[in-house]
N, C-alpha and C. Protein backbone atom coordinates (compact mmCIF):
# COMPACT_ATOMS: atom_id res chain seq x y z
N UNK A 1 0.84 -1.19 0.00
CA UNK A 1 0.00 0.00 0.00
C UNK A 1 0.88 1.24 0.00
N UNK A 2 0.65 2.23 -0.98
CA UNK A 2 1.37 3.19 -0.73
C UNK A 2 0.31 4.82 -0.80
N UNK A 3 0.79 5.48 -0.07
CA UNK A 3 0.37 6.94 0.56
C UNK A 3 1.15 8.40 -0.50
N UNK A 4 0.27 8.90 -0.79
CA UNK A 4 1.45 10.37 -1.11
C UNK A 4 1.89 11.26 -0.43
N UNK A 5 2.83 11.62 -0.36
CA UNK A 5 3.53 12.13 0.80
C UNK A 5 3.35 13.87 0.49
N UNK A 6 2.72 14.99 0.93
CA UNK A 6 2.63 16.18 0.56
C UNK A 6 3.63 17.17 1.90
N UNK A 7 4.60 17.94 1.41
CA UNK A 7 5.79 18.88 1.24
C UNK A 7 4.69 19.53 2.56
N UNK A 8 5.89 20.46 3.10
CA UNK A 8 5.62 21.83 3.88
C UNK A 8 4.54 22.52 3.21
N UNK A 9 4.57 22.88 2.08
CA UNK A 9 4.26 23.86 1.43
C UNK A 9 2.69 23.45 0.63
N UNK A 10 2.48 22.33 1.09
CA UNK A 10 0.97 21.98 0.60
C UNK A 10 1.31 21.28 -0.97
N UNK A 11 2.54 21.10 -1.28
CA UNK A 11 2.46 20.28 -2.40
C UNK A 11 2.65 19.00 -2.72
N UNK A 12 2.21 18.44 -3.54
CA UNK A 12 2.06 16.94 -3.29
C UNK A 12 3.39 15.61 -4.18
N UNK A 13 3.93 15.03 -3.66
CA UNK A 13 5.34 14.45 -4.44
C UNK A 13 5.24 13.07 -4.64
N UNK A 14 6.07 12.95 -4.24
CA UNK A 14 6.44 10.99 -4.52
C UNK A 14 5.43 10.32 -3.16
N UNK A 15 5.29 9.13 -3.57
CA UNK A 15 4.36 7.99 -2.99
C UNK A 15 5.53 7.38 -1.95
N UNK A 16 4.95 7.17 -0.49
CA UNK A 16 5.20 6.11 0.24
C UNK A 16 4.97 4.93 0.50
N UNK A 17 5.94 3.67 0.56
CA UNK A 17 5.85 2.58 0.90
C UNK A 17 4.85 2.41 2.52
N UNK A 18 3.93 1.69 2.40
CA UNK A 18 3.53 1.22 4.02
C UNK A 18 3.83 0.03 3.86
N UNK A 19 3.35 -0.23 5.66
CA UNK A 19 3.92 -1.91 5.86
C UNK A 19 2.96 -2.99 5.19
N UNK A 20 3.25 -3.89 5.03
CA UNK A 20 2.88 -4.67 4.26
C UNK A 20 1.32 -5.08 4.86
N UNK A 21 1.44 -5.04 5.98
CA UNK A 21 -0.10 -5.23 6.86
C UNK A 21 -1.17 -4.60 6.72
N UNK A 22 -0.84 -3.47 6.72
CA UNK A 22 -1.75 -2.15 6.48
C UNK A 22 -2.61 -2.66 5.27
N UNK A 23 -2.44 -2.86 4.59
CA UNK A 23 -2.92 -3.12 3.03
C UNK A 23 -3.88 -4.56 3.08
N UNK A 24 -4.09 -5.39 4.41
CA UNK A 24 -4.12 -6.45 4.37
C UNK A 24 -5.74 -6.33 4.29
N UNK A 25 -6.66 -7.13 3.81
CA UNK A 25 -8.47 -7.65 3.50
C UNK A 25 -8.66 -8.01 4.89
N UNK A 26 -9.50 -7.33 5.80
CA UNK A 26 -9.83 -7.84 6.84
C UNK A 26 -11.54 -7.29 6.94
N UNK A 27 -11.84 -8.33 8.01
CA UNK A 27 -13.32 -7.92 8.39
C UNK A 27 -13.75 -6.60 8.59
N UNK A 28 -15.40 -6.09 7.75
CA UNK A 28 -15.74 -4.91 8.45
C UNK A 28 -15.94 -4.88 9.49
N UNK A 29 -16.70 -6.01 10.24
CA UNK A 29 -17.28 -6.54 11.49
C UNK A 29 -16.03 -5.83 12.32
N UNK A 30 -14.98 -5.82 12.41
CA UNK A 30 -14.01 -5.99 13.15
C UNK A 30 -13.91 -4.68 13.55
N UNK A 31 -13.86 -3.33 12.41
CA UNK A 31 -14.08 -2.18 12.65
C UNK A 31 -14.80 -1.32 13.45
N UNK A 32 -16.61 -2.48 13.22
CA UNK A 32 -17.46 -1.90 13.77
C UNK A 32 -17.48 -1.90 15.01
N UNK A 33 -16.61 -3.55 15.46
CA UNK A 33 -16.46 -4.09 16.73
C UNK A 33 -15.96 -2.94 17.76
N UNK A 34 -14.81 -2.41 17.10
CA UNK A 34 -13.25 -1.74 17.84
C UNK A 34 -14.13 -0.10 17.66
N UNK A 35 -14.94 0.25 17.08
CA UNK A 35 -16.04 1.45 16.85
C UNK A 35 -16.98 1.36 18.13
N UNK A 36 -17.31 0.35 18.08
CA UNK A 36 -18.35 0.01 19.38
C UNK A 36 -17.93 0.18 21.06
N UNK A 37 -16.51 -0.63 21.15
CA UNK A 37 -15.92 -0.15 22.29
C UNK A 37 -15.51 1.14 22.40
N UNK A 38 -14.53 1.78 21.58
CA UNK A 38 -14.50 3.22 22.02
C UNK A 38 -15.32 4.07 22.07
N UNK A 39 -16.50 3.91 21.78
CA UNK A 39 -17.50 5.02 22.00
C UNK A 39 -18.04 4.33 23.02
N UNK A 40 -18.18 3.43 23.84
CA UNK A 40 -19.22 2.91 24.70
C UNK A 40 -17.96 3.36 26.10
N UNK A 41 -16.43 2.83 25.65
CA UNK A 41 -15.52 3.80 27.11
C UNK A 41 -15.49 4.90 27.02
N UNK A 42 -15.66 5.69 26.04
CA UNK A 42 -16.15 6.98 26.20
C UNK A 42 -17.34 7.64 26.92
N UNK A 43 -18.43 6.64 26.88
CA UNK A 43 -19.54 7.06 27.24
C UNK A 43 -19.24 7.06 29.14
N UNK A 44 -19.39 7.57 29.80
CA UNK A 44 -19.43 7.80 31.22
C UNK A 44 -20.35 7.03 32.27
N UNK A 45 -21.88 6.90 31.45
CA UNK A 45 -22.26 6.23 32.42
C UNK A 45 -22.81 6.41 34.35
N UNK A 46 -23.35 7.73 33.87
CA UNK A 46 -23.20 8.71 35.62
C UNK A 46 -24.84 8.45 35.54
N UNK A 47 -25.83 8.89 34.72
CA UNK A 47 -26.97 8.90 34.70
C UNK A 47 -27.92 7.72 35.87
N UNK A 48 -28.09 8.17 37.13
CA UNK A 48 -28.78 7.31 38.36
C UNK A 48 -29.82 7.98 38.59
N UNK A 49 -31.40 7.15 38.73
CA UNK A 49 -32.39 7.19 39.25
C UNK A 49 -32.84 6.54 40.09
N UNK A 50 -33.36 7.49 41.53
CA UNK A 50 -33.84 6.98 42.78
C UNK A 50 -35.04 5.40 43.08
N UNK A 51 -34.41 4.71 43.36
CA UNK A 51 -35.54 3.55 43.31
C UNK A 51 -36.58 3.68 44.98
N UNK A 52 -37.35 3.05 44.70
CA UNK A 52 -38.33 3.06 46.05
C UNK A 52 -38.13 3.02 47.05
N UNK A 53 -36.86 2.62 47.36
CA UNK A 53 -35.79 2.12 48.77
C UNK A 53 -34.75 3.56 48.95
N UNK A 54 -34.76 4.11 48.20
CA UNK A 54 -33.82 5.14 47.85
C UNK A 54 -34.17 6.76 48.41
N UNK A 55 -35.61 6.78 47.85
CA UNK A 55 -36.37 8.45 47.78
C UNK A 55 -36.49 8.79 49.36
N UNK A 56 -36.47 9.68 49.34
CA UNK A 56 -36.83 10.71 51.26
C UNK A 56 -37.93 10.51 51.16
N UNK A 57 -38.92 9.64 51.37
CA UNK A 57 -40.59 9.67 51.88
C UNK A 57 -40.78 8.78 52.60
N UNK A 58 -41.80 9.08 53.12
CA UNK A 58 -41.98 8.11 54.24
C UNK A 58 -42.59 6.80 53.83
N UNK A 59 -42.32 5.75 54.78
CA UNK A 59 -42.60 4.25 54.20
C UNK A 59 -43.58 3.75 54.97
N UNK A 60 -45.00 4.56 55.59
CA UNK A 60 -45.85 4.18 56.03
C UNK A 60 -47.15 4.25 55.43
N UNK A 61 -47.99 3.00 55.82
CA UNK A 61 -49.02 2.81 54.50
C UNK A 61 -50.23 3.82 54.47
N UNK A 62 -50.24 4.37 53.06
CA UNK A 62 -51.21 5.43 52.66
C UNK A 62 -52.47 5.06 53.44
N UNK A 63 -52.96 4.60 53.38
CA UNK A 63 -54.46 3.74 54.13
C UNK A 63 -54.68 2.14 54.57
N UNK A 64 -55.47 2.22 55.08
CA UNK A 64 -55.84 0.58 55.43
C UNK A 64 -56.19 0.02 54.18
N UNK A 65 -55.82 -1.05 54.39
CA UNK A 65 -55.92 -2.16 53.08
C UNK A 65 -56.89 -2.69 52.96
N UNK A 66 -58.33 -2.72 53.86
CA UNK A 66 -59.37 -3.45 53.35
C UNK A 66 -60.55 -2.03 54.05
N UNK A 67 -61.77 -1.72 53.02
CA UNK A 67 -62.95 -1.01 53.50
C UNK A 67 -62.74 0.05 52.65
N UNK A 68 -61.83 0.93 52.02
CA UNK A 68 -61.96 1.84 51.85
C UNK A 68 -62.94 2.04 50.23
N UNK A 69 -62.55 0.93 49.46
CA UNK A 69 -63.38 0.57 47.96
C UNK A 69 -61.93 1.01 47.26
N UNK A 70 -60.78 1.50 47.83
CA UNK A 70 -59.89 2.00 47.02
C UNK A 70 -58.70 0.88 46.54
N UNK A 71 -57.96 1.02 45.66
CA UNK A 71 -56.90 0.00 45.40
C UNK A 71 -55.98 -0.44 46.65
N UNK A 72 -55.12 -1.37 47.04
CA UNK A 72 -54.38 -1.57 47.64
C UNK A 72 -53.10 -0.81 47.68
N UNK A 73 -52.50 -0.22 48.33
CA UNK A 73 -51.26 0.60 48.58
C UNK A 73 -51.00 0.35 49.30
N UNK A 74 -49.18 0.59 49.85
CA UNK A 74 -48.34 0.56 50.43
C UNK A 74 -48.03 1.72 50.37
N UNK A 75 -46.33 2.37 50.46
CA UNK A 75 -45.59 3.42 51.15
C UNK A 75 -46.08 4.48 49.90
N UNK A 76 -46.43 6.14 50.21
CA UNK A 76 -45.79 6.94 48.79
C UNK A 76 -44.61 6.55 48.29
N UNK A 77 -43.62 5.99 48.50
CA UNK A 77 -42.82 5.85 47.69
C UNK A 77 -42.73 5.03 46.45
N UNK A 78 -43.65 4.40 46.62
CA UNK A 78 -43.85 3.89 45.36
C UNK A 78 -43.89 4.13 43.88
N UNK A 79 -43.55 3.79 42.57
CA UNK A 79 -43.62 4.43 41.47
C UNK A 79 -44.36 5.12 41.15
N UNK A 80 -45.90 4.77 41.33
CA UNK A 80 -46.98 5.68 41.18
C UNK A 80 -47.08 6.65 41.07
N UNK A 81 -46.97 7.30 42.27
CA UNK A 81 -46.91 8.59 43.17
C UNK A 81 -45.72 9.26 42.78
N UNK A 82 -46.22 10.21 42.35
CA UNK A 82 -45.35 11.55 41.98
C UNK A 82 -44.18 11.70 43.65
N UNK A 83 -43.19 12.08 43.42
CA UNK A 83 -41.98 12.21 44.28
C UNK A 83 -41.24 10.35 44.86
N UNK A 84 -42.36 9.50 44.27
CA UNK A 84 -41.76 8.02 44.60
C UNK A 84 -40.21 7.76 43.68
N UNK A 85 -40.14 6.53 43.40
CA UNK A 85 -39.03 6.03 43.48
C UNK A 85 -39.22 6.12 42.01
N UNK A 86 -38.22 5.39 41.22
CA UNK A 86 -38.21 5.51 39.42
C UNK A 86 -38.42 3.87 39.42
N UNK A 87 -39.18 2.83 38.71
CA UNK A 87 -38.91 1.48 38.32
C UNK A 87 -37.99 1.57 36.93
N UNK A 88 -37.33 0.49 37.01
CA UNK A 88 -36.55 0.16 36.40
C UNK A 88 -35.53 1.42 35.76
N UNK A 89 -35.13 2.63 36.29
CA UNK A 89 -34.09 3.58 35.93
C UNK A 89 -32.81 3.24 35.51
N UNK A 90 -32.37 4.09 35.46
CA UNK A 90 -30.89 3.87 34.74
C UNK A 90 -29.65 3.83 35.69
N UNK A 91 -29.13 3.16 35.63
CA UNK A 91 -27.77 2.98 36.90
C UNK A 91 -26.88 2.76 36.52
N UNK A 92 -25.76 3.85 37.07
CA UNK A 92 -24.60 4.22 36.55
C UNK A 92 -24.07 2.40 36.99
N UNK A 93 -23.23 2.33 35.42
CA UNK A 93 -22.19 1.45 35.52
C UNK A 93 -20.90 1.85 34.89
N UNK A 94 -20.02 0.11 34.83
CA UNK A 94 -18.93 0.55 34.63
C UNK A 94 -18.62 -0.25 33.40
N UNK A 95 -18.15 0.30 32.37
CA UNK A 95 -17.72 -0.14 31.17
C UNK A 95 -16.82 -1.07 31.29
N UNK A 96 -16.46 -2.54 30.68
CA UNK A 96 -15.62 -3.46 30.77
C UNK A 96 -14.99 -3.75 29.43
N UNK A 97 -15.58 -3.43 28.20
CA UNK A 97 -15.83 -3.90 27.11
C UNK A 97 -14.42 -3.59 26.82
N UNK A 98 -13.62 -4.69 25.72
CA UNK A 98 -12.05 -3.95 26.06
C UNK A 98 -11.97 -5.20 24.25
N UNK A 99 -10.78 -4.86 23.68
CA UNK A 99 -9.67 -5.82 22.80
C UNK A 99 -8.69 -5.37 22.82
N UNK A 100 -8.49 -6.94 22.49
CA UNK A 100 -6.93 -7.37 22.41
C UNK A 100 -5.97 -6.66 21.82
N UNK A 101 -4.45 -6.22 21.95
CA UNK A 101 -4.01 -5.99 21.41
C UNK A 101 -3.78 -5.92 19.83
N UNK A 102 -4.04 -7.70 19.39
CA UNK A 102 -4.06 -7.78 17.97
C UNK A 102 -5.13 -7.10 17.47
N UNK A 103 -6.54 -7.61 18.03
CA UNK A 103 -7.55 -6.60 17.66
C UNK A 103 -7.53 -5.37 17.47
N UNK A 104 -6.86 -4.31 18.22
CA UNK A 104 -6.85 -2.86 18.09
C UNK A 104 -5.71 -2.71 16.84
N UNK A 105 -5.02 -3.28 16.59
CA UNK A 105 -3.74 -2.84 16.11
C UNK A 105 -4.43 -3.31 14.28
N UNK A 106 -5.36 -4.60 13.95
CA UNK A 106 -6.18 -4.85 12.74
C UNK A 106 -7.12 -3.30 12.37
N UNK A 107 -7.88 -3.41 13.36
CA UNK A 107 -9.26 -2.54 13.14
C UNK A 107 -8.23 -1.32 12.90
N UNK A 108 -7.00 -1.04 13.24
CA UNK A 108 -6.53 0.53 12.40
C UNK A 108 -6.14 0.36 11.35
N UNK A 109 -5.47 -0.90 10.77
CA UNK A 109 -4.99 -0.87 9.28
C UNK A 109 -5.78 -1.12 8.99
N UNK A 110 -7.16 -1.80 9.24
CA UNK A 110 -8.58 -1.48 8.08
C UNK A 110 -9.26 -0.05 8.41
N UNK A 111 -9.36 0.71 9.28
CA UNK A 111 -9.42 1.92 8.77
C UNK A 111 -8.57 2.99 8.26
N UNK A 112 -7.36 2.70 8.26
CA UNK A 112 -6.28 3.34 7.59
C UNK A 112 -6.56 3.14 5.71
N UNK A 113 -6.41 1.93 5.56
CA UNK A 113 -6.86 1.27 4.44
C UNK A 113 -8.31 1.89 3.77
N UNK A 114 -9.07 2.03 5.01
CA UNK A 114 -10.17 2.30 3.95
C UNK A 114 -9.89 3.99 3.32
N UNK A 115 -9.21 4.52 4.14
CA UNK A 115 -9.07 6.22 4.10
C UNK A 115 -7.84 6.68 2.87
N UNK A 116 -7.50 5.11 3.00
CA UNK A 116 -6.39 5.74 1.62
C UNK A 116 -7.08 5.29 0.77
N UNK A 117 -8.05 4.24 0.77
CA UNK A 117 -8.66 3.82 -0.73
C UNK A 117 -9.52 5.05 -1.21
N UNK A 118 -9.64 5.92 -0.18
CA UNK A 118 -10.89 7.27 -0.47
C UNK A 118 -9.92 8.49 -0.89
N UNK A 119 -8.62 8.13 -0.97
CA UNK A 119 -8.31 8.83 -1.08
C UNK A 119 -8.05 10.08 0.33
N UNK A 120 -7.82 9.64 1.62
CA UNK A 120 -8.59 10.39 2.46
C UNK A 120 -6.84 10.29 3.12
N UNK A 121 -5.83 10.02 2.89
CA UNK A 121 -4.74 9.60 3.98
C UNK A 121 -3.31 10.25 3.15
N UNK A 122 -3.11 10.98 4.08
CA UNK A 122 -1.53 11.52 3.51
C UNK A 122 -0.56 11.28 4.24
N UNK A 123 0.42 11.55 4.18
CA UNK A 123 2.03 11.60 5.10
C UNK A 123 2.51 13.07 4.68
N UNK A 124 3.03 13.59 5.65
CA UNK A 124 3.24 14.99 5.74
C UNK A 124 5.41 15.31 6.12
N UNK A 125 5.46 15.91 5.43
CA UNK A 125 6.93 15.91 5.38
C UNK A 125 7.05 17.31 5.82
N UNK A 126 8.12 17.45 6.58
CA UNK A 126 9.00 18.40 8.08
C UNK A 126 7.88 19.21 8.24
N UNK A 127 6.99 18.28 9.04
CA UNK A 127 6.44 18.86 9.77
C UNK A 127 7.17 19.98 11.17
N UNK A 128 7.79 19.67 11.44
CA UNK A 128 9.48 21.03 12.12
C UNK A 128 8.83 21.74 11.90
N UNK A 129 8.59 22.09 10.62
CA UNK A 129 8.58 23.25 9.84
C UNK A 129 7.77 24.32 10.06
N UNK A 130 6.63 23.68 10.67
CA UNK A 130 5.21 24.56 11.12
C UNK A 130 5.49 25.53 12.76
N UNK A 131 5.48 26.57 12.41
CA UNK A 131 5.75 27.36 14.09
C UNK A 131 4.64 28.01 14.06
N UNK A 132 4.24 28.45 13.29
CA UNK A 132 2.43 29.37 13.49
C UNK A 132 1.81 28.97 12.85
N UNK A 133 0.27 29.47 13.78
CA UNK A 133 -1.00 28.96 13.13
C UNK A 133 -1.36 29.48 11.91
N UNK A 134 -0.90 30.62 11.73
CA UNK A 134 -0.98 31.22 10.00
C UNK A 134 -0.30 30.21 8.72
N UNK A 135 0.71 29.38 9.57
CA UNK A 135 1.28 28.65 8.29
C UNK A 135 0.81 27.10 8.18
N UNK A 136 0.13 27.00 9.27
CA UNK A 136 -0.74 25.36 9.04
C UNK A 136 -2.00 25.66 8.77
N UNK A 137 -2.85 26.92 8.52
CA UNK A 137 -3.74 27.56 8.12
C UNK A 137 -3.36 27.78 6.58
N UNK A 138 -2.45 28.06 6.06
CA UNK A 138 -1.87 27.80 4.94
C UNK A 138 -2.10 27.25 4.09
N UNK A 139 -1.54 26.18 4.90
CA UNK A 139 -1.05 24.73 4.17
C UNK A 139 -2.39 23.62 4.25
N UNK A 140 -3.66 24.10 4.78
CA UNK A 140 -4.91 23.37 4.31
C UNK A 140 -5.81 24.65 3.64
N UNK A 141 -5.61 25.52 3.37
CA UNK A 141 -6.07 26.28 2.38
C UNK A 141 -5.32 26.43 1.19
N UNK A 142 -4.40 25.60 0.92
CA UNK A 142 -2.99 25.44 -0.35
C UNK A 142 -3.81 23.85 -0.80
N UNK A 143 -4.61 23.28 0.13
CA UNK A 143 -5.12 21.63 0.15
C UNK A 143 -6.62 22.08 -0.40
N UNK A 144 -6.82 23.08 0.10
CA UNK A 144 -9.00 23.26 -0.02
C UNK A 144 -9.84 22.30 1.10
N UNK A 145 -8.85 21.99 2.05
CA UNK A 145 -9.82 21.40 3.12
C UNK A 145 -10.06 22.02 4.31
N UNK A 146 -9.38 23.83 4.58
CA UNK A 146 -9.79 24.15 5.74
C UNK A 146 -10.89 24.71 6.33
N UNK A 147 -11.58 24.38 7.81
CA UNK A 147 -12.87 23.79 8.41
C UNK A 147 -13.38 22.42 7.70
N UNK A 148 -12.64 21.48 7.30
CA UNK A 148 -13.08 19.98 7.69
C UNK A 148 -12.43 19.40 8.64
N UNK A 149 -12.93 18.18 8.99
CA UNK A 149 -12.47 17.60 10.15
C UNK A 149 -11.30 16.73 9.38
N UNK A 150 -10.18 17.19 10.45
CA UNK A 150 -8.55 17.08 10.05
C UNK A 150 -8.34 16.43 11.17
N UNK A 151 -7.37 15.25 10.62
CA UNK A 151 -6.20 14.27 12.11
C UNK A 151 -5.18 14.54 11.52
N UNK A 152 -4.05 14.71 12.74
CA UNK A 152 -2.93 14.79 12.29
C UNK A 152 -2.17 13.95 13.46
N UNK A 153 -1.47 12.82 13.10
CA UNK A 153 -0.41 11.77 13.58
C UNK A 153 0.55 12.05 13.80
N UNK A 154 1.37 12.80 14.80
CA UNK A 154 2.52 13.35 14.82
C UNK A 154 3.33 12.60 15.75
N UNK A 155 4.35 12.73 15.06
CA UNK A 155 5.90 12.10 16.28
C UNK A 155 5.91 12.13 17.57
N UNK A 156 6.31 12.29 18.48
CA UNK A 156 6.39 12.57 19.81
C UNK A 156 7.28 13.66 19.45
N UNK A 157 8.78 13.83 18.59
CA UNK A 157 9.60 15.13 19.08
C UNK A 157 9.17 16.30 18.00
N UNK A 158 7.70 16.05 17.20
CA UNK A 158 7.16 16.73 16.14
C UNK A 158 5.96 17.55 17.07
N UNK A 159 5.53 16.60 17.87
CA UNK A 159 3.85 17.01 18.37
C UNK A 159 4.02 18.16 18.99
N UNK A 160 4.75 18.41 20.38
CA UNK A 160 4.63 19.80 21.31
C UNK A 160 4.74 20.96 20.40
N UNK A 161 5.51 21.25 19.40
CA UNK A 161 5.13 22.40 18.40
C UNK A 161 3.74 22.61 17.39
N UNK A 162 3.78 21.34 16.68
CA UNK A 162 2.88 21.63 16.02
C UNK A 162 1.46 21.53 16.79
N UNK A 163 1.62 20.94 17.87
CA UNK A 163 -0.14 20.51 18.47
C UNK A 163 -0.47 22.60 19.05
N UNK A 164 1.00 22.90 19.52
CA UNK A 164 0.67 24.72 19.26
C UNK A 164 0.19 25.72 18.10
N UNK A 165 0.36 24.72 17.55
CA UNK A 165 0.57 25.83 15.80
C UNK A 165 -0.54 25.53 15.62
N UNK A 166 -1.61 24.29 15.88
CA UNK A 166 -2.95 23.77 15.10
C UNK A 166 -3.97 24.03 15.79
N UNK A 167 -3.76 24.05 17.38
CA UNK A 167 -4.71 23.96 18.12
C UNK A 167 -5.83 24.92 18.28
N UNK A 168 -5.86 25.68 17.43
CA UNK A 168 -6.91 27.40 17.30
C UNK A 168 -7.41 27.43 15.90
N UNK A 169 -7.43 25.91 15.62
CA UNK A 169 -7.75 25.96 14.10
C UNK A 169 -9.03 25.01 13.90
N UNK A 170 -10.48 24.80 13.82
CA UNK A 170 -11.40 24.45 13.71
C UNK A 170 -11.13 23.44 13.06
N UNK A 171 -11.29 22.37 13.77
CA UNK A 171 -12.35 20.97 12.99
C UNK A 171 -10.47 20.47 13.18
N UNK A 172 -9.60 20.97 13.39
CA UNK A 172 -8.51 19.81 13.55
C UNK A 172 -7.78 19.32 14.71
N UNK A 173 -7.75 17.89 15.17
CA UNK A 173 -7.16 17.23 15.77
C UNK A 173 -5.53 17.11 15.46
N UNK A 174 -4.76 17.11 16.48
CA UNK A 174 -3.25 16.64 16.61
C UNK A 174 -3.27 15.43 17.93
N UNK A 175 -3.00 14.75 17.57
CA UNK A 175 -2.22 13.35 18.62
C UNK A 175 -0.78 12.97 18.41
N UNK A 176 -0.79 12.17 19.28
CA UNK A 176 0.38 11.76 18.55
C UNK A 176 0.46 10.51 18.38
N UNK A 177 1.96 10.30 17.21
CA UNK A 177 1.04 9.20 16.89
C UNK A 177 1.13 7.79 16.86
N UNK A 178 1.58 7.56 18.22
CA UNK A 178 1.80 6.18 18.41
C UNK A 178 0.27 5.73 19.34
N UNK A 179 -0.38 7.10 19.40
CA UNK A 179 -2.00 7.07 20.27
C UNK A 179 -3.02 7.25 18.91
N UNK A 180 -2.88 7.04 18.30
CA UNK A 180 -4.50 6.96 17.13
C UNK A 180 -4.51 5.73 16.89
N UNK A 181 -6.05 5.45 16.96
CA UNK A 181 -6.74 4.03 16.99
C UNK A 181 -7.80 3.96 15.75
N UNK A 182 -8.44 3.01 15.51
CA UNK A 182 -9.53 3.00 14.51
C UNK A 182 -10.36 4.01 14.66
N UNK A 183 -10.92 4.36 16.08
CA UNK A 183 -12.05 5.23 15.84
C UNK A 183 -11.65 6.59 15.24
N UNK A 184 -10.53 7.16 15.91
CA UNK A 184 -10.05 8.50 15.76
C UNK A 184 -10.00 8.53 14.11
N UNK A 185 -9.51 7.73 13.79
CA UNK A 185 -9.27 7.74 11.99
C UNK A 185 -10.62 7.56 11.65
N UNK A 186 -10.98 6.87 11.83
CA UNK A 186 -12.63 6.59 10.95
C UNK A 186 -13.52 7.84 11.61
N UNK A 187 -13.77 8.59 11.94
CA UNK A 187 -14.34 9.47 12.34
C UNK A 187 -13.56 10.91 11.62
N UNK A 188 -12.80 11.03 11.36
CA UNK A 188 -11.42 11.94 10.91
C UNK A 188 -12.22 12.09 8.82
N UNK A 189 -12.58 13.37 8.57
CA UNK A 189 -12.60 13.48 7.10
C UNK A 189 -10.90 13.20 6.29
N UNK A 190 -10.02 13.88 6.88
CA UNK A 190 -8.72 13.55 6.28
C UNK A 190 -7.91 13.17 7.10
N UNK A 191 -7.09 12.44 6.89
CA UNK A 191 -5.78 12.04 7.77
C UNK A 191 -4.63 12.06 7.32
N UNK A 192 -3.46 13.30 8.03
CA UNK A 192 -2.08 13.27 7.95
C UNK A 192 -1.43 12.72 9.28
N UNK A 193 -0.12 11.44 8.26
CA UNK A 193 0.28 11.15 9.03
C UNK A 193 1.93 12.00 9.00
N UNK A 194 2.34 11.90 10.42
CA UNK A 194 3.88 12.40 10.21
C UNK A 194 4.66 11.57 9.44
N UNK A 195 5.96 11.81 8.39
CA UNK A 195 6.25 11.19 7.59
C UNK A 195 7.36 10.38 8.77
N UNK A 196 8.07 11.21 9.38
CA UNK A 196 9.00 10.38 10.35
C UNK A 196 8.58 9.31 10.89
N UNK A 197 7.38 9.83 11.38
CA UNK A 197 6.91 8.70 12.62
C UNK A 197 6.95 7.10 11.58
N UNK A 198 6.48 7.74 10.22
CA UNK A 198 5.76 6.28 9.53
C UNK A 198 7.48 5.70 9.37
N UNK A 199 8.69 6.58 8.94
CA UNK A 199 9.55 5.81 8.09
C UNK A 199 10.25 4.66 10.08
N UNK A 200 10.05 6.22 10.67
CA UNK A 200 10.49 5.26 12.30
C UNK A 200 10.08 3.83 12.40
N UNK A 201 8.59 3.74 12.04
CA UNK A 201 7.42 2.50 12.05
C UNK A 201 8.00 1.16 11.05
N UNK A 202 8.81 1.98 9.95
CA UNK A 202 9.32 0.67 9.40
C UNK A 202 10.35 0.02 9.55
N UNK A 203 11.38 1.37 10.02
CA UNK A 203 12.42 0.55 10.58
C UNK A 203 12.69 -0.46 11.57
């Protein structure tokens, strides 16, 4: 599989080699799978409603249980009754849902894969190069994609500058990029990767 690699300057050059994996036919299922967990550990999970055992009211019975012609009751707290308890509410839990290493590391070369088949995946060369937001503002108006949603995969000794230079710029993400997973890419309209990081990746 190979990537085009586009210059400082927003121009576009010679094609990169990827690893041979990247390129590999794998399940959609697998995507959707590794899609499913990160948005579900994302999700928080705080949302709790008071059950009948739970609410401040008192737990003594509304009326006598036989003579009145009226239904049978127990405590106000009951669902019924306005200020009672909630049946069956929502209770905060805790997310477990997790994959495997191999798993996470597939579901990104099939969404990597699908983003270069769209045409959607670049490699970005000296990135260094970027010190202001005027010149990575630039260099996606030199592209025609600025205000879309932009990832950018950066090195570790690339990121602390440029994640400054990008970060006041709408709709784009910087990570770095030994931390982007399937979702971040599949959710991402374009994706640049740092060219270092990738040639680092093959060595």
């Amino acid at each position: 599989m190979k990537i085009t690699v586009i210059s400082y300057k927003g121009e576009k050059g010679k094609s990169l080699n990827l690893p041979k994996e990247w390129g590999e036919e794998l399940s959609s299922h697998l995507l959707w799978q590794a899609i499913h967990v990160y948005r579900e550990r994302a999700h928080t999970g705080l949302s709790q409603a008071k059950t009948r055992a739970e609410v401040n009211r008192t737990k003594k019975k509304v009326y006598r249980q036989k003579g009145t012609g009226g239904a049978r009751h127990g405590a106000r707290s009951a669902p019924i009754y306005v200020g009672g308890g909630v049946a069956h509410g929502p209770r905060a839990i805790k997310r477990e849902l997790k994959l495997s290493q191999k798993m996470r590391r597939k579901a990104l070369n099939l969404s990597l894969k699908l983003k270069n088949d769209d045409n959607n995946l670049f490699a970005v060369k000296d990135l260094a190069k970027f010190k202001k937001t005027k010149e990575v503002g630039n260099f996606l108006k030199k592209l025609d994609i600025l205000g879309k949603r932009i990832l950018f995969a950066v090195s570790d000794g690339n990121f602390k500058s440029f994640e400054k230079a990008a970060r006041n710029i709408k709709n784009v993400s910087v990570v770095p990029f030994r931390t982007i997973n399937a979702y971040k890419v599949f959710v991402s309209g374009k994706v640049f990767l740092d060219e270092v990081a990738l040639v680092k990746g093959k060595d």
